[in-house]
N, C-alpha and C. Protein backbone atom coordinates (compact mmCIF):
# COMPACT_ATOMS: atom_id res chain seq x y z
N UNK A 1 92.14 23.91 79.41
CA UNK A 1 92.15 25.20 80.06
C UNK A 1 93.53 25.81 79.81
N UNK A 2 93.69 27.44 79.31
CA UNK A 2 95.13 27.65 79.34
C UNK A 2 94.93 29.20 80.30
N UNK A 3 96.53 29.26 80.55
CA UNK A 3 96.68 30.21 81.36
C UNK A 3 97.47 31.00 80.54
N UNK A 4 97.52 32.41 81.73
CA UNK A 4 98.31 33.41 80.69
C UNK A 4 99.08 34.38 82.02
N UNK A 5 100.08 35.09 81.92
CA UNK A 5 100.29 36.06 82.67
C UNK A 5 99.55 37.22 83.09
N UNK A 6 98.67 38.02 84.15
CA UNK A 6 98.86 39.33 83.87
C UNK A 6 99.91 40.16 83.97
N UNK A 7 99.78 41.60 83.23
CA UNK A 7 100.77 42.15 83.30
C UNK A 7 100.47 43.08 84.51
N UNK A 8 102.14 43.46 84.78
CA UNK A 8 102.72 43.95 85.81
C UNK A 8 101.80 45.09 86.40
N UNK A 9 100.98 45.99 85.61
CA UNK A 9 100.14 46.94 86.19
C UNK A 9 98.86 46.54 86.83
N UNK A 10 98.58 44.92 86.14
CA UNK A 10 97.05 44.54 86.33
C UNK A 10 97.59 43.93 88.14
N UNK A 11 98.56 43.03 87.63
CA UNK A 11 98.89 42.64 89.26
C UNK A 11 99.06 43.52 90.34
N UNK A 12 99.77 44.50 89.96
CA UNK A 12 100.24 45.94 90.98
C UNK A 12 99.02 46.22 91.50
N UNK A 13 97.74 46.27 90.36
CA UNK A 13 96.22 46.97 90.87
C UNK A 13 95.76 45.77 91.74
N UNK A 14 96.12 44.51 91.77
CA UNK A 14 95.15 43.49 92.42
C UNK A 14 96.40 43.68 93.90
N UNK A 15 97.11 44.20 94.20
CA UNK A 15 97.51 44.06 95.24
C UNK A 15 97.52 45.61 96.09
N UNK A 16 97.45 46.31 95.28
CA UNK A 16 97.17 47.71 95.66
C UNK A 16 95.46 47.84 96.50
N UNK A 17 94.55 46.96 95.28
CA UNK A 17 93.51 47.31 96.13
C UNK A 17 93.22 46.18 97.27
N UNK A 18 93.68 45.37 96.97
CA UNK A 18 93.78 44.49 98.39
C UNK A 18 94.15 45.00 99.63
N UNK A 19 95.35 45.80 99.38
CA UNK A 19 95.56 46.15 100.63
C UNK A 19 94.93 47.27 101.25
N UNK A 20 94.41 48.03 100.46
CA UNK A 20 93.27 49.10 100.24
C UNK A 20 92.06 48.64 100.82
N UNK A 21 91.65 47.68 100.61
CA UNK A 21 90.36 47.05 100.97
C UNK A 21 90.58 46.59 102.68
N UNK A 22 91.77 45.84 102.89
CA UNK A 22 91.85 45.53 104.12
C UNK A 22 92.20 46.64 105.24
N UNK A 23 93.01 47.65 105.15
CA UNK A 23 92.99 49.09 105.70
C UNK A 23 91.89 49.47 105.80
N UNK A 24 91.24 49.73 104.76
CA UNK A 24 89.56 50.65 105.22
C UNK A 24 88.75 49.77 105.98
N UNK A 25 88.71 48.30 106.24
CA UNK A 25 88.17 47.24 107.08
C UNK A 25 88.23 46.87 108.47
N UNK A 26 89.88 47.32 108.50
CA UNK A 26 90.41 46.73 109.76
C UNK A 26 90.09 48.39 110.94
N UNK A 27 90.25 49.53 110.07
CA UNK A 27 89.94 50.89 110.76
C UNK A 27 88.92 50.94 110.91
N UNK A 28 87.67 50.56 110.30
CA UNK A 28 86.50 50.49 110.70
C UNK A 28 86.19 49.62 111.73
N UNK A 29 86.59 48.52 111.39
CA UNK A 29 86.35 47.83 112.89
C UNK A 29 86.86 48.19 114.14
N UNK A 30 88.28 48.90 114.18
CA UNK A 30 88.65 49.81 115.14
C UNK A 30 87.92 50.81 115.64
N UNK A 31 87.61 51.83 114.80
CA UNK A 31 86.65 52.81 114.68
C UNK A 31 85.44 52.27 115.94
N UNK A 32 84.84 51.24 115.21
CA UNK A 32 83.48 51.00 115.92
C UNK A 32 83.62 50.31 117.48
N UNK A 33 84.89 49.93 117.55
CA UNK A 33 85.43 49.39 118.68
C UNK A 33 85.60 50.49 119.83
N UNK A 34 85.77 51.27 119.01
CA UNK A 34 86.47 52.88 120.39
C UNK A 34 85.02 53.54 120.12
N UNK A 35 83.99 53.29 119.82
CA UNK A 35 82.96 53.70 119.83
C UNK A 35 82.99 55.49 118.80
N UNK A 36 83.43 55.16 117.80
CA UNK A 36 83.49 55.96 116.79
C UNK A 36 82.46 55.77 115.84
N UNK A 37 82.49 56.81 114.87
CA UNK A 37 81.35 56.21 113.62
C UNK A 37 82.67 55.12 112.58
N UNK A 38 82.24 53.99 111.73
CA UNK A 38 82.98 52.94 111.63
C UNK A 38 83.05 54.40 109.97
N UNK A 39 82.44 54.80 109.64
CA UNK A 39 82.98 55.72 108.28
C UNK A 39 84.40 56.46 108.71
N UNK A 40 84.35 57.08 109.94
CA UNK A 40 86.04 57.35 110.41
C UNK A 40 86.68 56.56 109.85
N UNK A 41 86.35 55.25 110.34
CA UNK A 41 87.76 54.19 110.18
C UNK A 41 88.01 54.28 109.02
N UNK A 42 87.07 54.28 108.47
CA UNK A 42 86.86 54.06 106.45
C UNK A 42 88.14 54.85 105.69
N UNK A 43 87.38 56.00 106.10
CA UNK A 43 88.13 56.90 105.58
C UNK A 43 89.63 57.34 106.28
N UNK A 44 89.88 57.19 107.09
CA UNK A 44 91.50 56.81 107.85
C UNK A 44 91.93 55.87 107.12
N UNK A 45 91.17 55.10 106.97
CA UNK A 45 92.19 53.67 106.14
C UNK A 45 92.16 54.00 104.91
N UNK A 46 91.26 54.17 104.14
CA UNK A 46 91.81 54.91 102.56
C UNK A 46 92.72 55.73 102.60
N UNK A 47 93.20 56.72 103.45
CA UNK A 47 93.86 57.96 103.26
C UNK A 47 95.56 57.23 103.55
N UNK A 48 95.39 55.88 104.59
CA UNK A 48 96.84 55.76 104.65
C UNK A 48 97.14 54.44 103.50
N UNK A 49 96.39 54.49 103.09
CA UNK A 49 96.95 53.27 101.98
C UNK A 49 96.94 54.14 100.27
N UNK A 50 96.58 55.48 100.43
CA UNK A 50 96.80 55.90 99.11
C UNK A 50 98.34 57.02 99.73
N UNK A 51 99.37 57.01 98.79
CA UNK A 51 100.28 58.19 98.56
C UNK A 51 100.24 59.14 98.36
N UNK A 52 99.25 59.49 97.64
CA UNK A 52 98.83 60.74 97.29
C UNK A 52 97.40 61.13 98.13
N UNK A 53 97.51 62.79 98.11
CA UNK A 53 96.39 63.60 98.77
C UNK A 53 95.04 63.00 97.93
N UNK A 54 94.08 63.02 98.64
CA UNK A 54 92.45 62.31 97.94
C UNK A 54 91.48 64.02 97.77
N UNK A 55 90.67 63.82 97.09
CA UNK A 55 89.50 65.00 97.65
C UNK A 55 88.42 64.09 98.14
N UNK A 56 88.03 65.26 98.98
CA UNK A 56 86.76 64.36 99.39
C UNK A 56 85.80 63.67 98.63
N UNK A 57 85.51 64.48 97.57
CA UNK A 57 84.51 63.42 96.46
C UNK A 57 84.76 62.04 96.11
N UNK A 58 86.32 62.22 95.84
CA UNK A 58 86.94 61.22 95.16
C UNK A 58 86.88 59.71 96.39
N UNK A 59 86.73 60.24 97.91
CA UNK A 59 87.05 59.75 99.22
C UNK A 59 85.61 59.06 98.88
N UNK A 60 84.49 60.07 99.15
CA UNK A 60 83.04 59.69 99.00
C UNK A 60 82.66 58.63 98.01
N UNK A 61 83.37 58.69 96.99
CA UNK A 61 82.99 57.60 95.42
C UNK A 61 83.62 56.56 96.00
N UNK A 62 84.58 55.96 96.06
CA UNK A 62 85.39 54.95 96.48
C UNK A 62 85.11 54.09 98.02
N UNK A 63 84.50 54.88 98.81
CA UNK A 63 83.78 54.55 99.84
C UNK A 63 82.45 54.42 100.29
N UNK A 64 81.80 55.06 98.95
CA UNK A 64 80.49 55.22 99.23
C UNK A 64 79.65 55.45 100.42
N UNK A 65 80.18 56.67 100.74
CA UNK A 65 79.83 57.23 101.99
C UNK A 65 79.33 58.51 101.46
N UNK A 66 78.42 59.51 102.08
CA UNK A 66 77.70 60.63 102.16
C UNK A 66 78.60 61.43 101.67
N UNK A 67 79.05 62.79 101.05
CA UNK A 67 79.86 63.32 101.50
C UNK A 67 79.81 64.57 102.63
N UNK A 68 78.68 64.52 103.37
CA UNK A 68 78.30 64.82 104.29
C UNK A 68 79.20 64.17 105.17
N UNK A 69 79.56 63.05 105.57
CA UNK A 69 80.02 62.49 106.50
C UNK A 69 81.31 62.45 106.20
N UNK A 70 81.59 62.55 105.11
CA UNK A 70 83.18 62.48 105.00
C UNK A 70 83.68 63.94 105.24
N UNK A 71 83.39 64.73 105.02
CA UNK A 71 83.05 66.18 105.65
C UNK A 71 83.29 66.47 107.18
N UNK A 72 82.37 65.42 107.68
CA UNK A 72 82.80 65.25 109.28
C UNK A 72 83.81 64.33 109.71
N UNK A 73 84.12 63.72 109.58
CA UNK A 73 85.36 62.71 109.81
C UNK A 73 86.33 63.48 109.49
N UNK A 74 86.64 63.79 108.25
CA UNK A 74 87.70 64.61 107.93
C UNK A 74 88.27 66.28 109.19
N UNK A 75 86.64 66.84 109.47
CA UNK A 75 87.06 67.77 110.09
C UNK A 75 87.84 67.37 111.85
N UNK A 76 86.97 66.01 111.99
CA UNK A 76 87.30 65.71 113.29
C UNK A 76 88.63 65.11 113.41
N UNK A 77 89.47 64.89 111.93
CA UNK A 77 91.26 64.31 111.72
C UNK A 77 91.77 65.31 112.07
N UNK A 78 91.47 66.76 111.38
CA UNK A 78 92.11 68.02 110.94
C UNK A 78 92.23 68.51 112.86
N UNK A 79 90.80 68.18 113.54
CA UNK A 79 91.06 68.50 114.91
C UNK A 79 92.23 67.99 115.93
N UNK A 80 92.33 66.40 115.30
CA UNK A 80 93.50 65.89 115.96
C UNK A 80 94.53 65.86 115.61
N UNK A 81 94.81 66.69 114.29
CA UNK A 81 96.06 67.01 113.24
C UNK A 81 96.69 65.80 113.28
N UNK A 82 95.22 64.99 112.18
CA UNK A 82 96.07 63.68 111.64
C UNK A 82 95.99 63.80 110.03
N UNK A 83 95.12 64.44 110.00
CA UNK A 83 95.06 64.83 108.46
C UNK A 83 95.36 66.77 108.13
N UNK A 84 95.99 67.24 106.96
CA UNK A 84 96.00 68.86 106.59
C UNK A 84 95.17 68.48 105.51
N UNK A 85 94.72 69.77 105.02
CA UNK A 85 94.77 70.34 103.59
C UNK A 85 95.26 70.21 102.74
């Protein structure tokens, strides 16, 4: 059996979406805990583990959620001015 390095971008991505994965997990389970819809959490936790602004589509593909619903979550952030434009 031999081994090899990955490189620095492949590792960056395996720890990027790790932590990506566990944010959108741990808010959902929050979410459903405060008796929210657990897609809130979803999408709260994607939005603070990426740097950059998302669109909703892009929110919807990656989460595979409606974008109906991301639509609503989003408007109900914008109400508690946790998320802008």
């Amino acid at each position: 059996m031999s081994y090899e390095l990955v490189s620095r971008a492949e590792a960056s991505a395996a720890v990027v979406g790790a932590y990506e994965e566990g944010l959108v997990a741990i808010f959902a389970d929050l979410s459903e805990l405060f008796g929210n819809p657990r897609s809130y959490g979803q999408i709260y936790g994607l939005l603070l583990a990426h740097e950059e602004s998302m669109k909703m589509e892009e929110i919807a593909r990656q989460l595979n959620i409606r974008q109906s619903s991301i639509s609503q979550g989003l408007r109900q952030f914008e109400a508690f001015g946790t998320v802008v434009k």
